[in-house]
C-alpha atoms as a PDB file:
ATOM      1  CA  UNK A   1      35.064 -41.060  19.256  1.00  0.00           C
ATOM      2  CA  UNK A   2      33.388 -37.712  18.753  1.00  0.00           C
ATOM      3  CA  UNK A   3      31.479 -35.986  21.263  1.00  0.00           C
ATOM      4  CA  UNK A   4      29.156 -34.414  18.458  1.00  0.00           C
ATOM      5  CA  UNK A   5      25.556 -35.538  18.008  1.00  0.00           C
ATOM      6  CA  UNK A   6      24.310 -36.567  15.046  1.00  0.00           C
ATOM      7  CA  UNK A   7      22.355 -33.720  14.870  1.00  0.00           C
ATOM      8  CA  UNK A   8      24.727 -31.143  16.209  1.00  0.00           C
ATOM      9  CA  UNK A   9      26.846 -31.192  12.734  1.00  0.00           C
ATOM     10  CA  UNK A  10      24.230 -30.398  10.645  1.00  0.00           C
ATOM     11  CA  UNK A  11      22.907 -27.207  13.097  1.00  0.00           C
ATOM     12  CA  UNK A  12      26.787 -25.909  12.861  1.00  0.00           C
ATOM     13  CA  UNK A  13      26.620 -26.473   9.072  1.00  0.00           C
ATOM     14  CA  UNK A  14      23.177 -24.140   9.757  1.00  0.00           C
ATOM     15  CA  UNK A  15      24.640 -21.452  11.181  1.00  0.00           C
ATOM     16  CA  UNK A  16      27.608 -20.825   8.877  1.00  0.00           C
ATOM     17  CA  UNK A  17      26.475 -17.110   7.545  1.00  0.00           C
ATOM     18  CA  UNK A  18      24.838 -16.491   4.340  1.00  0.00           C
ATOM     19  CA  UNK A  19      22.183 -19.538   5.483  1.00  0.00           C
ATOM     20  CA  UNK A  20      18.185 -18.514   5.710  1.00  0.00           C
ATOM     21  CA  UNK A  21      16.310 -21.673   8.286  1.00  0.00           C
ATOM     22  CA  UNK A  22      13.333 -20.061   7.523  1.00  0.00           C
ATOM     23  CA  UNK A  23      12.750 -20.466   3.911  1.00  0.00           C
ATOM     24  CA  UNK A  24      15.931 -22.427   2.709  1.00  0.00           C
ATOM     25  CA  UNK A  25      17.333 -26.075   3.385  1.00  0.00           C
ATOM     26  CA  UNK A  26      20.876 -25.560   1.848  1.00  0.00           C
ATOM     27  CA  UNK A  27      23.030 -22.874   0.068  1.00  0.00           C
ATOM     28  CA  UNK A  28      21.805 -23.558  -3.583  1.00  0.00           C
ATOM     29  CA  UNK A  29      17.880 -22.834  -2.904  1.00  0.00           C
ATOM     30  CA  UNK A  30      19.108 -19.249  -1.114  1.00  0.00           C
ATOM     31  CA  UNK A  31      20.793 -18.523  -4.674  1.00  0.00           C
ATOM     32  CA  UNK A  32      17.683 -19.487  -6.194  1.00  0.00           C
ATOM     33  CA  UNK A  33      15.515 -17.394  -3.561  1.00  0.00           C
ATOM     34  CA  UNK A  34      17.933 -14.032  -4.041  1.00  0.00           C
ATOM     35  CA  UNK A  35      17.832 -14.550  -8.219  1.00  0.00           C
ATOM     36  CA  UNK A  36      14.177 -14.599  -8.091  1.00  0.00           C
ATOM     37  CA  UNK A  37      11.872 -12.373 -10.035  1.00  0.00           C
ATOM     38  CA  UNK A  38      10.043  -9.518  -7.571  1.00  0.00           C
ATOM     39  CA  UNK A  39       6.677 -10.881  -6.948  1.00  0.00           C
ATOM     40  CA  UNK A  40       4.084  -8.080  -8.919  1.00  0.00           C
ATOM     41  CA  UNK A  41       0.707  -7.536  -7.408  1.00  0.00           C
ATOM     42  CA  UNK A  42      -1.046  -8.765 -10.422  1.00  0.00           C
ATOM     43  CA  UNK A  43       0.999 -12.278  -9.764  1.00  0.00           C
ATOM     44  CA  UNK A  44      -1.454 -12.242  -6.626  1.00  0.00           C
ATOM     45  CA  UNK A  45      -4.981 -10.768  -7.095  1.00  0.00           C
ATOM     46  CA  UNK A  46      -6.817  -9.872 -10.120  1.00  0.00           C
ATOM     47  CA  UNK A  47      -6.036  -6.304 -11.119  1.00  0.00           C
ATOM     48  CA  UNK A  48      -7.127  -3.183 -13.233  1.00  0.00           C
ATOM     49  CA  UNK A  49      -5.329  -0.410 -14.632  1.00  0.00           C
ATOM     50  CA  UNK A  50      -2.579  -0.383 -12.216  1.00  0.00           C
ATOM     51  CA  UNK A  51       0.031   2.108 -12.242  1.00  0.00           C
ATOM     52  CA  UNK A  52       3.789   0.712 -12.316  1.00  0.00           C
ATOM     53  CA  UNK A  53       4.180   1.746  -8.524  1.00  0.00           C
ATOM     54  CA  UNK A  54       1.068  -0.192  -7.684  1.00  0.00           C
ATOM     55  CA  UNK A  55       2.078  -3.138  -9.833  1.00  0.00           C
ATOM     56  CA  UNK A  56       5.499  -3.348  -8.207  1.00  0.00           C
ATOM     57  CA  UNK A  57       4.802  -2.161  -4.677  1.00  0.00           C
ATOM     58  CA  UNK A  58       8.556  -3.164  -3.468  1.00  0.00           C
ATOM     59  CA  UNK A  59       9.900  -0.040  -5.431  1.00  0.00           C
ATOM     60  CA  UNK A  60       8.563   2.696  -2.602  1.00  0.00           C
ATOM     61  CA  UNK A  61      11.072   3.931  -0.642  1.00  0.00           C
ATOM     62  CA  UNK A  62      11.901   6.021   1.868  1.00  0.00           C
ATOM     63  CA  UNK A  63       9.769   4.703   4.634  1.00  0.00           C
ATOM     64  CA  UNK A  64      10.448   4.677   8.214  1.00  0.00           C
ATOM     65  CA  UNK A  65      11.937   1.135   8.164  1.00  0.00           C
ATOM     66  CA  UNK A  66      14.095   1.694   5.589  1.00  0.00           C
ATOM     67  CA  UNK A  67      15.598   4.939   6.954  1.00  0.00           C
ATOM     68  CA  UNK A  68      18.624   5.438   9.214  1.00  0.00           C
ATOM     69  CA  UNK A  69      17.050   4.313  12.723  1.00  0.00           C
ATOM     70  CA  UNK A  70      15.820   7.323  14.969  1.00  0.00           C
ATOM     71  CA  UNK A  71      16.051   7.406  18.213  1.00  0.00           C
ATOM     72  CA  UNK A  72      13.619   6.223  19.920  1.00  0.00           C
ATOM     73  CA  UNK A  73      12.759   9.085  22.245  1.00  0.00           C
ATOM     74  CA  UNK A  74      11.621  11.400  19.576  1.00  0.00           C
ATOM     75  CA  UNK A  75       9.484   8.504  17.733  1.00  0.00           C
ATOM     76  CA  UNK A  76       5.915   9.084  17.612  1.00  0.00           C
ATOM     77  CA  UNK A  77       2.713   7.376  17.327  1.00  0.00           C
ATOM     78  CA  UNK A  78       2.361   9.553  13.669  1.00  0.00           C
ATOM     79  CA  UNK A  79       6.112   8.381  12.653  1.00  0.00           C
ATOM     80  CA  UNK A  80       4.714   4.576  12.996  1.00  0.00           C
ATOM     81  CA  UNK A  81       1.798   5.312  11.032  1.00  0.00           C
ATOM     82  CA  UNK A  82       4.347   5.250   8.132  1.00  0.00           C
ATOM     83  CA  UNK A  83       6.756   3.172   9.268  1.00  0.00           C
ATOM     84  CA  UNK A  84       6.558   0.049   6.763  1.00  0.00           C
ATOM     85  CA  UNK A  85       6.143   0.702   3.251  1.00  0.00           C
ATOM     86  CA  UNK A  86       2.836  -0.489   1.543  1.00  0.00           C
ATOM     87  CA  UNK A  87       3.100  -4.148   0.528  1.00  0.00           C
ATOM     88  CA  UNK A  88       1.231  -6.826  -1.798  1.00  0.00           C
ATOM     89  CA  UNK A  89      -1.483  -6.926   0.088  1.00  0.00           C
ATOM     90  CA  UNK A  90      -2.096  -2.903   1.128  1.00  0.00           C
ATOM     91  CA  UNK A  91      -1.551  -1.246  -2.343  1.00  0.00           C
ATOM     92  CA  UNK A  92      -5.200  -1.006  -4.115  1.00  0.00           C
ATOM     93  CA  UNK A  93      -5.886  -3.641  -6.669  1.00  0.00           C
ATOM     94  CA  UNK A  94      -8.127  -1.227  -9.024  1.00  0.00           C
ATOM     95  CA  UNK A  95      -6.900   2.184 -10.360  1.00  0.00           C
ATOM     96  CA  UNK A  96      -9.009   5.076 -11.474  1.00  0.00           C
ATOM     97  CA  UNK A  97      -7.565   8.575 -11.830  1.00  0.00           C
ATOM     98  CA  UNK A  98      -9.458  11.719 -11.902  1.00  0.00           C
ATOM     99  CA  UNK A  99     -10.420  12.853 -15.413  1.00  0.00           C
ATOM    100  CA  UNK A 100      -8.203  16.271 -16.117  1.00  0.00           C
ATOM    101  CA  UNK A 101     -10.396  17.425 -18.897  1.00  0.00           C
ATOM    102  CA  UNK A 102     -11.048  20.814 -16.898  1.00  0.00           C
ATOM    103  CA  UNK A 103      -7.212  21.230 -15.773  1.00  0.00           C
ATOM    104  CA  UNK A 104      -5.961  20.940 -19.317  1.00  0.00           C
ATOM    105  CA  UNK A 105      -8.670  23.562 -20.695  1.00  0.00           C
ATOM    106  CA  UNK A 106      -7.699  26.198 -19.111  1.00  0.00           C
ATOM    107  CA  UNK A 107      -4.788  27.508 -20.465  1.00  0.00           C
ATOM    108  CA  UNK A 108      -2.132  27.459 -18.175  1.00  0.00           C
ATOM    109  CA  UNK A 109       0.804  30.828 -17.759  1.00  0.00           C
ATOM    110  CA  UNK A 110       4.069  30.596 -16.465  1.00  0.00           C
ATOM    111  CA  UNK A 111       4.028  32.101 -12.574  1.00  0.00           C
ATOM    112  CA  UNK A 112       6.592  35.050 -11.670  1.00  0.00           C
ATOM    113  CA  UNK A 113       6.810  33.295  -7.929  1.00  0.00           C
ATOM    114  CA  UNK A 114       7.813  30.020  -9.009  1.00  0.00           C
ATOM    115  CA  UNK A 115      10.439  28.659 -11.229  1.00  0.00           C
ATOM    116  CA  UNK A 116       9.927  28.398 -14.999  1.00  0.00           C
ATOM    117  CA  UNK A 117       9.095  24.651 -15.006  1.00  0.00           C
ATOM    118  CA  UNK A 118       5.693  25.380 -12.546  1.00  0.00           C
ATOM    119  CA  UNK A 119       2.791  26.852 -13.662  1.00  0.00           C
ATOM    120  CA  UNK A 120      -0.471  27.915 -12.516  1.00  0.00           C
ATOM    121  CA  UNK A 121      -4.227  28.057 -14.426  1.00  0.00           C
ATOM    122  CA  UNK A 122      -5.165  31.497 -15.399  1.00  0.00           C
ATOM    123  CA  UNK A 123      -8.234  31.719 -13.378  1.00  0.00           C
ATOM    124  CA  UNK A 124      -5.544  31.446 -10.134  1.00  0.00           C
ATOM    125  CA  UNK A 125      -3.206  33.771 -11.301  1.00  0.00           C
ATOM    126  CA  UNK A 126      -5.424  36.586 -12.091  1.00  0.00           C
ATOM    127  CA  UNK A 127      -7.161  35.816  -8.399  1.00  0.00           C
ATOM    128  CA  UNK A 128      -3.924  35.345  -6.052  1.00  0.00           C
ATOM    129  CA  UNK A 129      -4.077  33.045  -3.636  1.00  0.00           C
ATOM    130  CA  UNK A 130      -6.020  34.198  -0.424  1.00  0.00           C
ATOM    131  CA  UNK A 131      -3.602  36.337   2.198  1.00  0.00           C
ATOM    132  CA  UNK A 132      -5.163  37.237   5.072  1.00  0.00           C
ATOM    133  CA  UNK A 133      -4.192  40.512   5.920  1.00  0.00           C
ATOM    134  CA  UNK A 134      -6.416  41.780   9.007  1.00  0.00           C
ATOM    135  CA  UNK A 135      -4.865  42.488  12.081  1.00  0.00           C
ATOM    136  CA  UNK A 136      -4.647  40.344  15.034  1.00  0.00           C
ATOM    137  CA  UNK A 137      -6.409  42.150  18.243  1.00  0.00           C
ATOM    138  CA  UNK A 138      -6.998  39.234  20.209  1.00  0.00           C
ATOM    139  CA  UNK A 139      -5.496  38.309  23.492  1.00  0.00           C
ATOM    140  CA  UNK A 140      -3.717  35.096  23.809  1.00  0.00           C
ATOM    141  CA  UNK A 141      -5.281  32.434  25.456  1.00  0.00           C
ATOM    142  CA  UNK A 142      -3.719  32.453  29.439  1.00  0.00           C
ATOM    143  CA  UNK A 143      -2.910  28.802  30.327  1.00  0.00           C
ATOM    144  CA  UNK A 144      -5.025  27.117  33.227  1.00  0.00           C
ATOM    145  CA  UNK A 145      -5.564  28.951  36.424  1.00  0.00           C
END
């Protein structure tokens, strides 16, 4: 006589690894579940115009989440601001980018500061980018008194 419940064998047969309990009843539906197609956003709502990395939001990387953990002493509130990558539901369901008409009619040169591959419009490199180069006379602030 065995001093298993009936129910006891199939929880071990549960927790032999590889098994999901959340979405999957045996071995065969995981395989199913892994083989499966990523879900695109246009699957979900109705869409327009979207970009591949809209359309397949599960291709961002490089989120906090998906990172090496850090400890947890030098995590701030900004670091969880980005901490999950944008999902099916956060990524925009329309796309419209900016016209370029007046970036692609000026003419654009090759920049001695940056490598050949950059370049900047013509108006900005005969202007320079603002340097401010006044002198600092001010005191520095004292801390409270």
């Amino acid at each position: 006589m065995s001093d298993v419940k009936p129910g006891k064998q199939e929880t071990q047969k549960q927790m032999e690894p590889g098994f999901c309990s959340a979405t999957c009843t045996d071995r065969a539906c995981l395989q199913h579940n892994i083989n499966k197609p990523e879900i695109k956003t246009s699957d979900i709502f109705a869409t327009c115009n979207l970009p591949k990395r809209f359309e397949y939001p599960h291709i961002f990387n490089g989120y906090g989440c998906q990172q090496n953990s850090q400890h947890p002493l030098y995590r701030t509130t900004s670091s969880e601001y980005g901490w999950y990558p944008p999902g099916m539901h956060t990524v925009p369901s329309a796309y419209f980018p900016m016209n370029q008409k007046f970036s692609n009619s000026i003419h654009s040169v090759p920049s001695v500061y940056f490598p050949a591959g950059q370049v900047f419009t013509n108006r900005l490199a005969a202007a320079g980018m603002y340097r401010n180069y006044s002198l600092n006379t001010g005191m520095d602030p004292v801390g409270y008194s």
